[in-house]
C-alpha atoms as a PDB file:
ATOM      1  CA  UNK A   1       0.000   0.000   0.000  1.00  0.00           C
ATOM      2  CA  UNK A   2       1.302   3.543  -0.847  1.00  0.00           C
ATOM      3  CA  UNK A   3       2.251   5.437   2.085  1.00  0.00           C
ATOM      4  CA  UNK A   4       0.699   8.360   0.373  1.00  0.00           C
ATOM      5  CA  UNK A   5      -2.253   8.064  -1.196  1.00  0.00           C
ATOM      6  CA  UNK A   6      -6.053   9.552  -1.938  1.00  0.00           C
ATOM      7  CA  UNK A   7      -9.035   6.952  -1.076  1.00  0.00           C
ATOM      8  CA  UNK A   8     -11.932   8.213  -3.144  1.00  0.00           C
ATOM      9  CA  UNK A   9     -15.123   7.723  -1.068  1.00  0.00           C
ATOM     10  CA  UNK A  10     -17.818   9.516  -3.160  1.00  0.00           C
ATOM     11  CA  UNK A  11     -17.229  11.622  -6.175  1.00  0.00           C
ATOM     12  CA  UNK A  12     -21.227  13.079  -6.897  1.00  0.00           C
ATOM     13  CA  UNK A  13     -22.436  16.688  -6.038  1.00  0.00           C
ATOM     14  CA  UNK A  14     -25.954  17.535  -4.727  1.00  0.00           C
ATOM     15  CA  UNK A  15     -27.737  14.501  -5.675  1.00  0.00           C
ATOM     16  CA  UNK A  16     -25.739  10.429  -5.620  1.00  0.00           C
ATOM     17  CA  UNK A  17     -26.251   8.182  -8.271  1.00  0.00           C
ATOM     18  CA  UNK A  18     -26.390   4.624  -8.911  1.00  0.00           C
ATOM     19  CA  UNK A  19     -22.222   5.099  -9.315  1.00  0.00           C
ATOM     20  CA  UNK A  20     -21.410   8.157  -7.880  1.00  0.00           C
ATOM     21  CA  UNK A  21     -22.100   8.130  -3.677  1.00  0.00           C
ATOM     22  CA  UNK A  22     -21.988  11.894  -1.997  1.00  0.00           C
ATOM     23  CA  UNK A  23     -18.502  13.429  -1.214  1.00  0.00           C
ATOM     24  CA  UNK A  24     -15.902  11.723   0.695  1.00  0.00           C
ATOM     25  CA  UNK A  25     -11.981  11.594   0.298  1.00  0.00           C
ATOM     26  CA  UNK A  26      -9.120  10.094   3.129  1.00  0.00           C
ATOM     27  CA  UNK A  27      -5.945  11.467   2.035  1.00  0.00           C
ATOM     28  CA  UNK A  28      -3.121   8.929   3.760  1.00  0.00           C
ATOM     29  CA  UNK A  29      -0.152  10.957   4.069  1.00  0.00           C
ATOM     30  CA  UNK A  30       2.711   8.607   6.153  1.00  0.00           C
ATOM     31  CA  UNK A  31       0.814   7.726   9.086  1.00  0.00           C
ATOM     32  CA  UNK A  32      -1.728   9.984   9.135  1.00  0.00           C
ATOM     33  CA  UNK A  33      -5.246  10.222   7.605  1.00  0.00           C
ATOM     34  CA  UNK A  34      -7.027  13.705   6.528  1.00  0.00           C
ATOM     35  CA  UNK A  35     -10.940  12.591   5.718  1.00  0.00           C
ATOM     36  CA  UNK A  36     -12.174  15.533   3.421  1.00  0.00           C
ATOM     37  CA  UNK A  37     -16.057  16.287   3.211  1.00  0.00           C
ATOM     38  CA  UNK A  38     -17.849  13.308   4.230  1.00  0.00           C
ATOM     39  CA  UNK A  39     -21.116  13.039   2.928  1.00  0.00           C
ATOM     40  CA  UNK A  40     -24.000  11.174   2.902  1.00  0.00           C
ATOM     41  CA  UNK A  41     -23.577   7.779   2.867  1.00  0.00           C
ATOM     42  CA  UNK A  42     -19.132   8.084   3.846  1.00  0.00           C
ATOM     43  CA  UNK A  43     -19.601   5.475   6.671  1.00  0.00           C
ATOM     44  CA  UNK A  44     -20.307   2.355   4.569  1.00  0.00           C
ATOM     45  CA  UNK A  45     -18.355   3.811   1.407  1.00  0.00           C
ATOM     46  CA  UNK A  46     -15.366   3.529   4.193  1.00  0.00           C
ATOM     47  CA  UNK A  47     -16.191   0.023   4.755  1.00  0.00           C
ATOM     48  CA  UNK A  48     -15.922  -0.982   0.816  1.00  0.00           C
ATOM     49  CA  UNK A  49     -12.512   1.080   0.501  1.00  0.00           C
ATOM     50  CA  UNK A  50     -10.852  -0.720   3.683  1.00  0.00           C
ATOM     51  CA  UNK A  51     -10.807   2.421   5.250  1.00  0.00           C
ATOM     52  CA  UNK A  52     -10.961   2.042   9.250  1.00  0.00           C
ATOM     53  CA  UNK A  53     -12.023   4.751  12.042  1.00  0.00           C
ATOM     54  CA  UNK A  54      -9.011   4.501  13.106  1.00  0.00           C
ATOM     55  CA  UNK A  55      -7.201   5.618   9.844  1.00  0.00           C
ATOM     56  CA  UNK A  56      -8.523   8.906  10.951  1.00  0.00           C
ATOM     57  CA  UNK A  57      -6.485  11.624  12.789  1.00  0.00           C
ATOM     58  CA  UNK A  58      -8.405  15.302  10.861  1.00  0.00           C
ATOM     59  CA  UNK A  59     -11.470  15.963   9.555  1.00  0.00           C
ATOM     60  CA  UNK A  60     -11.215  18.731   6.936  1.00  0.00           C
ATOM     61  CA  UNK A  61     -14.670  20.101   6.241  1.00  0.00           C
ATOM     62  CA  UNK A  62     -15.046  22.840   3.046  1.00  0.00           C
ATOM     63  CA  UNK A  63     -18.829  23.815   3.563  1.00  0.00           C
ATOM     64  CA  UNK A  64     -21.546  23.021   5.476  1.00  0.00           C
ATOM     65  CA  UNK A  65     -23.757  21.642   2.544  1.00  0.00           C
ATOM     66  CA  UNK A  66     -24.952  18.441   2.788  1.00  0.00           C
ATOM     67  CA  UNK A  67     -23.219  16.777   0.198  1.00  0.00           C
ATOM     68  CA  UNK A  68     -20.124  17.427   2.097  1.00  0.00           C
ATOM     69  CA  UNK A  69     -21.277  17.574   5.505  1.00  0.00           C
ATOM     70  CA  UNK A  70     -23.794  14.978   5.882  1.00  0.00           C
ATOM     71  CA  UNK A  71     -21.667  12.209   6.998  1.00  0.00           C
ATOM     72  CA  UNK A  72     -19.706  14.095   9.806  1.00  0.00           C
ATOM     73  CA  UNK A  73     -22.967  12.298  12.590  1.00  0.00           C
ATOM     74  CA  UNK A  74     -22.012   8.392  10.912  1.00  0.00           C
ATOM     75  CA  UNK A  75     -18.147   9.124  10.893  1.00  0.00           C
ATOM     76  CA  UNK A  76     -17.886  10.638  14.476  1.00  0.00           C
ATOM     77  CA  UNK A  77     -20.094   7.861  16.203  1.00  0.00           C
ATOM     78  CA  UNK A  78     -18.026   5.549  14.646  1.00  0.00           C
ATOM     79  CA  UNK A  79     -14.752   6.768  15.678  1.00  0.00           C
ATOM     80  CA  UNK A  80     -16.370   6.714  19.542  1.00  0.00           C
ATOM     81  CA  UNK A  81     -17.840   3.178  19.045  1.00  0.00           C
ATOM     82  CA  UNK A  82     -14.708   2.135  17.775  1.00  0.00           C
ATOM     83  CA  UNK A  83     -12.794   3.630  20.712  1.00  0.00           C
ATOM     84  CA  UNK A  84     -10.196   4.882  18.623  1.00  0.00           C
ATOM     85  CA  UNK A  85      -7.338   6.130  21.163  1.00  0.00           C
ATOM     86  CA  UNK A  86      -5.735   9.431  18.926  1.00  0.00           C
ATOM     87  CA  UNK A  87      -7.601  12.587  19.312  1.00  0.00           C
ATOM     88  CA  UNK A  88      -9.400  13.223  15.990  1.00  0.00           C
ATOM     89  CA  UNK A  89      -8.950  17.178  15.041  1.00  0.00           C
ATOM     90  CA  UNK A  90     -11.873  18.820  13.315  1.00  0.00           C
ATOM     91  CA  UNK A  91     -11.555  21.485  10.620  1.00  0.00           C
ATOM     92  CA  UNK A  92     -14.674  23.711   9.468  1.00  0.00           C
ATOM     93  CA  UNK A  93     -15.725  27.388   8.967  1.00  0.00           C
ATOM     94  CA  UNK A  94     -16.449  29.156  12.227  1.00  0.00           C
ATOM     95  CA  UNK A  95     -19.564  30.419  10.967  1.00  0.00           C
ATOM     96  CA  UNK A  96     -21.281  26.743  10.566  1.00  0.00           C
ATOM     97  CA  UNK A  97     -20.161  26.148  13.579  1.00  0.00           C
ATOM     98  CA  UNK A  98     -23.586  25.442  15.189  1.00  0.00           C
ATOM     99  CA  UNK A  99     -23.869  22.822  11.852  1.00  0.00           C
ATOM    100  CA  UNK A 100     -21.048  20.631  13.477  1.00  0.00           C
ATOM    101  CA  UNK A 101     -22.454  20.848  16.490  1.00  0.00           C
ATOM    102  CA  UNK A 102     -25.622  19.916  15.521  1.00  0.00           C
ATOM    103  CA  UNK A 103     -24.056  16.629  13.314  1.00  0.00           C
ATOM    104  CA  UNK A 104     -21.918  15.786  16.103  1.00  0.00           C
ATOM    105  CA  UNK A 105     -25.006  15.264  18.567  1.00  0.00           C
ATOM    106  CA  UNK A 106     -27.323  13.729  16.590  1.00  0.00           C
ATOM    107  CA  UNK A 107     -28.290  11.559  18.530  1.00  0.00           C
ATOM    108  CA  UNK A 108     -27.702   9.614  21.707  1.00  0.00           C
ATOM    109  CA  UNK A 109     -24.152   7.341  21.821  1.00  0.00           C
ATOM    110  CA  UNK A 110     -21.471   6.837  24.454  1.00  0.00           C
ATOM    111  CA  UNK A 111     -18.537   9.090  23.544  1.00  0.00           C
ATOM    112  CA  UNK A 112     -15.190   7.194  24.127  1.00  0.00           C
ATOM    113  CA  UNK A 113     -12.750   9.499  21.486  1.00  0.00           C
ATOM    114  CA  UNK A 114     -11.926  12.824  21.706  1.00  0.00           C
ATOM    115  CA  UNK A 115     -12.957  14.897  19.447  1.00  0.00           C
ATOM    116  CA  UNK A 116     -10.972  18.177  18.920  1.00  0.00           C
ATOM    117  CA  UNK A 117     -12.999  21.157  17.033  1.00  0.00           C
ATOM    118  CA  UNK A 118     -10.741  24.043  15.492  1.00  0.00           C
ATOM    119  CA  UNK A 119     -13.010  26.196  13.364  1.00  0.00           C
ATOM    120  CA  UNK A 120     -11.380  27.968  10.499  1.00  0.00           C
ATOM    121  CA  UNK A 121     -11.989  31.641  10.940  1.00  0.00           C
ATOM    122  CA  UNK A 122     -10.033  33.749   8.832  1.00  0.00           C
ATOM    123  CA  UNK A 123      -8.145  34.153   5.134  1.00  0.00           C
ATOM    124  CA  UNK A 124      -4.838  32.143   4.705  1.00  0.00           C
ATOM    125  CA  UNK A 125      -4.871  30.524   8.548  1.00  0.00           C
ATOM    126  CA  UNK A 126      -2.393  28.218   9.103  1.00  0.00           C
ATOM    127  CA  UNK A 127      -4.074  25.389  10.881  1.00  0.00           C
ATOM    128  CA  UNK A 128      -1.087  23.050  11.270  1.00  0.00           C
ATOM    129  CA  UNK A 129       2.329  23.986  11.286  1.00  0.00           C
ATOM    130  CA  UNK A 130       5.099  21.556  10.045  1.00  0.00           C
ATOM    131  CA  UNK A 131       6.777  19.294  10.134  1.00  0.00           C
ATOM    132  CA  UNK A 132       5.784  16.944   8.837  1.00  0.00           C
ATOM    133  CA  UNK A 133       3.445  19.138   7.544  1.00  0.00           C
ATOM    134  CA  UNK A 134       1.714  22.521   7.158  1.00  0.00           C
ATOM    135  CA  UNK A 135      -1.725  22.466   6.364  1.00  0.00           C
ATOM    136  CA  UNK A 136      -3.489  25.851   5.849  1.00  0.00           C
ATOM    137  CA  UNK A 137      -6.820  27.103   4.469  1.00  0.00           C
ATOM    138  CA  UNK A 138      -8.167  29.463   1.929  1.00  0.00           C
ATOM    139  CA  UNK A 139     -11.279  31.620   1.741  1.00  0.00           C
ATOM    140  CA  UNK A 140     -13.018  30.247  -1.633  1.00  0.00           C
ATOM    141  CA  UNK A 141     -16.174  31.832  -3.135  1.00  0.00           C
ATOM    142  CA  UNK A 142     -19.647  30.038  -2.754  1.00  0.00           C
ATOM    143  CA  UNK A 143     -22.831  31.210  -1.475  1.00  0.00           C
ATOM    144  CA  UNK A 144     -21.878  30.188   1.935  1.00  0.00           C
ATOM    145  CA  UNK A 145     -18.852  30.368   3.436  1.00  0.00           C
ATOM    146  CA  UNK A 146     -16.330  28.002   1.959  1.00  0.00           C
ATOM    147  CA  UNK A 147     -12.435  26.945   2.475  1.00  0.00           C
ATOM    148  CA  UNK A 148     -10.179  25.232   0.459  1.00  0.00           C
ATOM    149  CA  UNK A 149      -7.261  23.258   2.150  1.00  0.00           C
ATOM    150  CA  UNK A 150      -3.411  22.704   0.923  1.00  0.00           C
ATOM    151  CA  UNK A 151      -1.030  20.550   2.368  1.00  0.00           C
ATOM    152  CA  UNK A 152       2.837  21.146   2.136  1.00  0.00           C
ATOM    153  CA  UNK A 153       6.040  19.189   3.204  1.00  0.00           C
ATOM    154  CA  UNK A 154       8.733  20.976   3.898  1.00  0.00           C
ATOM    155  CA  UNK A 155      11.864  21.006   1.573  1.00  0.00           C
ATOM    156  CA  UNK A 156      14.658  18.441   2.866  1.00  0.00           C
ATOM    157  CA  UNK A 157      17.467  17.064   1.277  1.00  0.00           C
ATOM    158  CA  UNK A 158      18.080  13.828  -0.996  1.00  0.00           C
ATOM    159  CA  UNK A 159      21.337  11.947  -0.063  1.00  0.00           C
ATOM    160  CA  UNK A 160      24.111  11.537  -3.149  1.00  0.00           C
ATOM    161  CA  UNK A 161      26.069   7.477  -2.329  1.00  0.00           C
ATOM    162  CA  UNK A 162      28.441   9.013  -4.520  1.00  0.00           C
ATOM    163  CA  UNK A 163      29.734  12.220  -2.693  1.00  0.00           C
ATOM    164  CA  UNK A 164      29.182   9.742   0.719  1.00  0.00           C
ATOM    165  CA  UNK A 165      31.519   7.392  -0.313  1.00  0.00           C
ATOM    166  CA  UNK A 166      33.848   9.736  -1.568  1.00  0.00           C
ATOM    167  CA  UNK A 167      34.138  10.999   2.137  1.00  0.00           C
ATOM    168  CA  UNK A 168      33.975   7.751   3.408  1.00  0.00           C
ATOM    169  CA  UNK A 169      30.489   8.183   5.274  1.00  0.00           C
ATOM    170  CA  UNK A 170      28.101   5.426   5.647  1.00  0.00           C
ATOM    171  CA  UNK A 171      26.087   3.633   8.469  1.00  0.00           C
ATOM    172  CA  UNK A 172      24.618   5.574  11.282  1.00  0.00           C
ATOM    173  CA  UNK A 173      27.116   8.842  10.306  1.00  0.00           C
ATOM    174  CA  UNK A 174      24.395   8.990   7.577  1.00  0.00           C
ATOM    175  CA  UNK A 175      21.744   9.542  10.306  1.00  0.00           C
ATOM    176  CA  UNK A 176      24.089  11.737  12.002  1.00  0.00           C
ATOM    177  CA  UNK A 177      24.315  13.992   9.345  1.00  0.00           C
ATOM    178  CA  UNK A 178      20.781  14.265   8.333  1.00  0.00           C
ATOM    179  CA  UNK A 179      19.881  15.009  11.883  1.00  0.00           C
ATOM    180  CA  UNK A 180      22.889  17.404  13.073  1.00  0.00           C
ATOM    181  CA  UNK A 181      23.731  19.095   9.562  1.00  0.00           C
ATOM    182  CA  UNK A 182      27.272  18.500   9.835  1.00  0.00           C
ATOM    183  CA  UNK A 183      29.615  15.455  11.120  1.00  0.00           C
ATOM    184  CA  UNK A 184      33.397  15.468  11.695  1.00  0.00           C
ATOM    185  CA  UNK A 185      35.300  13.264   9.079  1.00  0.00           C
ATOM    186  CA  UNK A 186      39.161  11.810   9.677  1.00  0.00           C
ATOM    187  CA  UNK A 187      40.935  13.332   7.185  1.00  0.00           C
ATOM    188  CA  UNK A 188      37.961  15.645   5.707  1.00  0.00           C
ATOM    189  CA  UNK A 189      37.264  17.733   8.894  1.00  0.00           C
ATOM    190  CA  UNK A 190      34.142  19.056   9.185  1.00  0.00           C
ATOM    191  CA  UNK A 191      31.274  17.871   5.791  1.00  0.00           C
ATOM    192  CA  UNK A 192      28.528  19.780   5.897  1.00  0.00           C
ATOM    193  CA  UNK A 193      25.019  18.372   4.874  1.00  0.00           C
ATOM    194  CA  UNK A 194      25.140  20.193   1.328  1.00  0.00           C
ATOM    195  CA  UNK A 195      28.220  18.949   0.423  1.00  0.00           C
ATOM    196  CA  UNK A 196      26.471  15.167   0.366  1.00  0.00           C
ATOM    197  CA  UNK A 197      23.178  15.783  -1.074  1.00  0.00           C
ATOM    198  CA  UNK A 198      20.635  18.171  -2.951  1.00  0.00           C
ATOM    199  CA  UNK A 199      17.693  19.927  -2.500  1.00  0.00           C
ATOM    200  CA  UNK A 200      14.361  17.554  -2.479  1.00  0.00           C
ATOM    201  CA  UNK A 201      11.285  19.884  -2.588  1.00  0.00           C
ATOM    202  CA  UNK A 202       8.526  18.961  -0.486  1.00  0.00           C
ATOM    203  CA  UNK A 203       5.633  17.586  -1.689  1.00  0.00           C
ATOM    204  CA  UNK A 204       2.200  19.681  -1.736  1.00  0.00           C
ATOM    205  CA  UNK A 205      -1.584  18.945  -2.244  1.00  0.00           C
ATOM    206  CA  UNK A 206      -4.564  20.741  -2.270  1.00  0.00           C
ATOM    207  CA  UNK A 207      -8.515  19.814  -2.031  1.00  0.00           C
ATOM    208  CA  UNK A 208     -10.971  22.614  -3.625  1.00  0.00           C
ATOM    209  CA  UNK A 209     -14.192  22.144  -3.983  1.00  0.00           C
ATOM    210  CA  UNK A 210     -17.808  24.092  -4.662  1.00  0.00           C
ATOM    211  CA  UNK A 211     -15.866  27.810  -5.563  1.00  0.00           C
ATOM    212  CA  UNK A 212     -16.533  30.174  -8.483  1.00  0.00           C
ATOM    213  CA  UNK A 213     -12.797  31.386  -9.697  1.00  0.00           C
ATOM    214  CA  UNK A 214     -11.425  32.986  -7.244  1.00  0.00           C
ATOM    215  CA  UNK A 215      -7.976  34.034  -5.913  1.00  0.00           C
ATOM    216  CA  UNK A 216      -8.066  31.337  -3.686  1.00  0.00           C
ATOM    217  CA  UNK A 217      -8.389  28.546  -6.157  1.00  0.00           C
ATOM    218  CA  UNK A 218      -5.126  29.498  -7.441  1.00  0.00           C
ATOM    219  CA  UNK A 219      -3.341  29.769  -4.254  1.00  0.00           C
ATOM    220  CA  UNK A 220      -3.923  26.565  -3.268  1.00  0.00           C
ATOM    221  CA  UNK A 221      -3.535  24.932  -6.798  1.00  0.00           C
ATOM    222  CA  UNK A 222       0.301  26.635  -6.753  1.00  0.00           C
ATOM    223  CA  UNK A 223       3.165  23.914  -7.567  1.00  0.00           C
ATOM    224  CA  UNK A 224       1.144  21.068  -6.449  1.00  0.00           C
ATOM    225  CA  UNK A 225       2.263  17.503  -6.721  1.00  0.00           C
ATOM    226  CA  UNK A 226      -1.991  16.422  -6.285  1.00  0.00           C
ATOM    227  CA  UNK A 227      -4.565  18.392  -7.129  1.00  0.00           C
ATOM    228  CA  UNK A 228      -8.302  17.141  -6.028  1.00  0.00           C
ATOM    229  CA  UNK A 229     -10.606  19.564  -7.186  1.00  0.00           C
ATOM    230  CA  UNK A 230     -14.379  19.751  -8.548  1.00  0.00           C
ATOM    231  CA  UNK A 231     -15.464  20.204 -11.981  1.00  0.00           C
ATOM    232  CA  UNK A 232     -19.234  20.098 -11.359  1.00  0.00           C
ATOM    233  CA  UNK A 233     -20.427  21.467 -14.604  1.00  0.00           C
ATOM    234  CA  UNK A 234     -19.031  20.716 -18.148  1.00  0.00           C
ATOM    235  CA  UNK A 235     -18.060  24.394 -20.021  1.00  0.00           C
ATOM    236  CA  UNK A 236     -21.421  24.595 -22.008  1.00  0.00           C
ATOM    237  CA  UNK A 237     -23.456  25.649 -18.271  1.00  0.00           C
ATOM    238  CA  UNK A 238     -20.646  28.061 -17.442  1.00  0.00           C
ATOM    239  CA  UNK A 239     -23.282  30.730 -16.644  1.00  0.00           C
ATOM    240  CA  UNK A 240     -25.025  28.304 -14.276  1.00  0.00           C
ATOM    241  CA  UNK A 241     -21.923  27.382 -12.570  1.00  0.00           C
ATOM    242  CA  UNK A 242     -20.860  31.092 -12.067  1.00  0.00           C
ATOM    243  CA  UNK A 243     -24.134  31.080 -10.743  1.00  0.00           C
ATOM    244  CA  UNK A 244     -24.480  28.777  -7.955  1.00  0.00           C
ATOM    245  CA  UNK A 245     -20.671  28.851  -7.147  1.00  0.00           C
ATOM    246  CA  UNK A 246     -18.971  25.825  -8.921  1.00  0.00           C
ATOM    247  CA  UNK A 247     -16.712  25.404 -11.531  1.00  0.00           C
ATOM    248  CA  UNK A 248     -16.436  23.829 -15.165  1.00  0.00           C
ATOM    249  CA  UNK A 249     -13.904  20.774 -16.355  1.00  0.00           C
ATOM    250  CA  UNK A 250     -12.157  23.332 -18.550  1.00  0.00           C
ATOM    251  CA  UNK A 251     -11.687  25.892 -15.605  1.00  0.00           C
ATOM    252  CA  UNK A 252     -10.627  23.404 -13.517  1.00  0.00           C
ATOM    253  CA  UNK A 253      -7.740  22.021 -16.443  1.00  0.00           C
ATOM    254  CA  UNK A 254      -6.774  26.124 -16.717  1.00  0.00           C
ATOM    255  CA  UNK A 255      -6.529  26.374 -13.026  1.00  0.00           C
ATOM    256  CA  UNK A 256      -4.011  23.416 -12.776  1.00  0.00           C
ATOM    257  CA  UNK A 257      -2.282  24.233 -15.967  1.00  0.00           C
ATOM    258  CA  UNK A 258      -1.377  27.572 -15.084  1.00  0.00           C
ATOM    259  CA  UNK A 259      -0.132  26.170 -11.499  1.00  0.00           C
ATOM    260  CA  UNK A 260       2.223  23.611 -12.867  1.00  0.00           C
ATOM    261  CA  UNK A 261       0.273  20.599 -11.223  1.00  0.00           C
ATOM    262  CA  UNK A 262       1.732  17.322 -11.748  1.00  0.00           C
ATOM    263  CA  UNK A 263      -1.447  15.284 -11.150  1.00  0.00           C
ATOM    264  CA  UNK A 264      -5.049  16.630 -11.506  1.00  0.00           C
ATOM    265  CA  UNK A 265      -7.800  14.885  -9.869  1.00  0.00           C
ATOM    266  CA  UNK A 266     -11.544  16.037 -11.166  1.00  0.00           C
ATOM    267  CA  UNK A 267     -14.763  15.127  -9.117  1.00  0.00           C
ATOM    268  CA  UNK A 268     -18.054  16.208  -7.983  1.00  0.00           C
ATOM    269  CA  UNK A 269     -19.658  15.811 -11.070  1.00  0.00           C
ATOM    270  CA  UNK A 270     -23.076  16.590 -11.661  1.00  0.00           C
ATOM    271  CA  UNK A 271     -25.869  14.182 -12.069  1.00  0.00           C
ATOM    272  CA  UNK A 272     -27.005  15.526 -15.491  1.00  0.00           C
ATOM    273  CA  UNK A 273     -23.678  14.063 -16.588  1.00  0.00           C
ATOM    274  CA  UNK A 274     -23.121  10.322 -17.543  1.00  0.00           C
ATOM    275  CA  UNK A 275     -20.409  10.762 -19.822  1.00  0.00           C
ATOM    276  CA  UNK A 276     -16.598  11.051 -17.636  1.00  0.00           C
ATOM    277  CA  UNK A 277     -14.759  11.471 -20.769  1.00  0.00           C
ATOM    278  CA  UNK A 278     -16.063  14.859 -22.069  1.00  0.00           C
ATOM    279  CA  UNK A 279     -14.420  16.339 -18.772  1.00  0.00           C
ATOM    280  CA  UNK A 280     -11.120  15.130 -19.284  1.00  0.00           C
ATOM    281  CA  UNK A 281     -11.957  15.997 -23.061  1.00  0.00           C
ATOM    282  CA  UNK A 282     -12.552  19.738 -21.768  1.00  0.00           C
ATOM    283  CA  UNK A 283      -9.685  20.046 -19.129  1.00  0.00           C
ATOM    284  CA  UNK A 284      -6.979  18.919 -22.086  1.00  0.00           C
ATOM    285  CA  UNK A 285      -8.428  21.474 -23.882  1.00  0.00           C
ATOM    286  CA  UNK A 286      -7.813  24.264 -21.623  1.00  0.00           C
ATOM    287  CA  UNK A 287      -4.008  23.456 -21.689  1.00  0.00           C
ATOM    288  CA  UNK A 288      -3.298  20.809 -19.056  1.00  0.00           C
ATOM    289  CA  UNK A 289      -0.892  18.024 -20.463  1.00  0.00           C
ATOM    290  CA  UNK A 290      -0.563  16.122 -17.350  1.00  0.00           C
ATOM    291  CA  UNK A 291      -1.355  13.120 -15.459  1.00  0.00           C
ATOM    292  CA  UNK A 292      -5.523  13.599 -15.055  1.00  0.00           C
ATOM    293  CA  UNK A 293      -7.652  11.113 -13.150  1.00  0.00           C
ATOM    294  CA  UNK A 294     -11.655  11.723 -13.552  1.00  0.00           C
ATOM    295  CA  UNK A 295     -12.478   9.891 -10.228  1.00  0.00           C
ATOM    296  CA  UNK A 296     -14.636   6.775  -9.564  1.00  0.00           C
ATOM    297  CA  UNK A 297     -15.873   5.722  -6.230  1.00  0.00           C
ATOM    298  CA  UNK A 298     -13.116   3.940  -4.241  1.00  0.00           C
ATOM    299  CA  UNK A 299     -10.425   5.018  -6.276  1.00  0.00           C
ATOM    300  CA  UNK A 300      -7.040   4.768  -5.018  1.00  0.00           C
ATOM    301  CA  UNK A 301      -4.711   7.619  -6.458  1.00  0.00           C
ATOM    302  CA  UNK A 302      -0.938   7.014  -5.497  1.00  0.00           C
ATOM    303  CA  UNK A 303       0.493  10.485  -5.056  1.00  0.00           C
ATOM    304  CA  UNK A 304       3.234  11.146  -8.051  1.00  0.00           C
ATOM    305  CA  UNK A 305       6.812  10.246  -7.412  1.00  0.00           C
ATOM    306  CA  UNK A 306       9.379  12.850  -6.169  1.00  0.00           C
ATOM    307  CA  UNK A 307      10.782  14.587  -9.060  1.00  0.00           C
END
């Protein structure tokens, strides 16, 4: 199993189909487990992915609109009937914050987890600060309030065997090195940690869904390695996805071609649509030449090698 991965738990928008359940997305990133917008229905799609409670340490919410919110009551009383031990952090927009609330207590079950809320409340907040990650949100445009999230490892460095063996340095002086950022050497004195490797950019993802074009759809599409993002219309109902706050498949293939994205995931389709093709059709047409997945229901999208 990748160690970094997206598990695609529902890929419709307002209404499911017979093939497309409501919203749902765990992003494993190393050990951890970021469950984006559970819908409807994200509780049993879990259980056909092999997705546990306890592969869940955040809870990113964009909106408080059913299709993504729906599934927060299922989710949470299954983390607590599970007993999962971690805290489970919760992400959403201050102002639904009455909506969570409301999800959360249902109904009547024995709560065994802990269940940390942190409300998003303002432009460009930092919500975790790295390492091993920083995750941060963005004020996106929708007729309620709306956030996009983005992900980012910091840089590090990639070890050259070469320039190690040419100073003789090997074992647990590797470790050493990495850790310290400089080790003593008999008969090289003192090799610092660039002088044995290179740069290794971090990698970076980003999850944006119901938005019109805004600035923040391009500030969290910057440089990513994995882009999830929704494409609910096709370009033909542009004016009625201006309208109701969404965007098309070919704004969504401009968006990511203009941010250099390596891999482009499109979702939240709507029902009127049966067809997947014409939106990859429509995003290659707006410029973006690379890897582009038009999700399925319990997908499993490796994220792209390191560069």
């Amino acid at each position: 199993m990748s160690a970094r991965e997206l598990v695609v738990l529902g890929t419709a928008s307002q209404v499911p189909t017979r093939h497309r359940n409501h919203n749902g997305y765990l992003l494993r990133w190393d050990g951890e487990g970021i469950l984006f917008d559970p819908g409807e229905g994200t509780q049993r799609q879990m259980l056909l992915a092999g997705v546990a409670a306890h592969d869940i340490n955040r809870i990113c919410i964009t909106h408080f609109h059913g299709d993504h919110s729906l599934g927060v009551a299922g989710v949470i009383q299954r983390i607590n009937l599970d007993r999962v031990p971690h805290p489970v952090t919760a992400h959403f927009p201050a102002s639904g914050e009455r909506f969570f609330g409301r999800l959360r207590y249902s109904t009547a079950y024995h709560e065994r987890a802990r269940i940390v809320e942190r409300p998003v409340g303002g432009e460009g907040e930092v919500l975790v600060e790295g390492p091993p990650f920083t995750l941060e949100a963005r004020l996106l445009s929708h007729p309620v309030e709306a956030y996009g999230y983005r992900l980012t490892e910091p840089d590090g460095h990639r070890m050259l065997p070469e320039r190690l063996a040419a100073y003789g340095i090997g074992g647990a002086d590797i470790g050493r090195l990495q850790r310290d950022g400089a080790l003593e050497v008999a008969g090289h004195g003192t090799v610092a940690l660039g002088q044995v490797s290179e740069a290794r950019r971090g990698q970076r993802f980003a999850f944006v869904m119901d938005t019109r074009m805004c600035e923040g759809v391009h500030a969290l599409a910057e440089g990513c390695d994995l882009l999830v993002i929704e494409s609910t219309f096709l370009d033909e109902a542009a004016d009625i996805a201006e309208e109701h706050g969404h965007l098309t498949a070919g704004q969504a293939g401009r968006v990511a071609a203009e941010a250099g994205v390596r891999h482009l995931v499109l979702t939240h389709f709507s029902q009127r649509y049966a067809e997947p093709a014409d939106f990859e059709r429509q995003a290659r047409a707006a410029g973006f030449d690379g890897e582009l997945t038009i999700a399925r229901d319990l997908d499993r999208i490796p994220f792209p090698k390191r560069i």
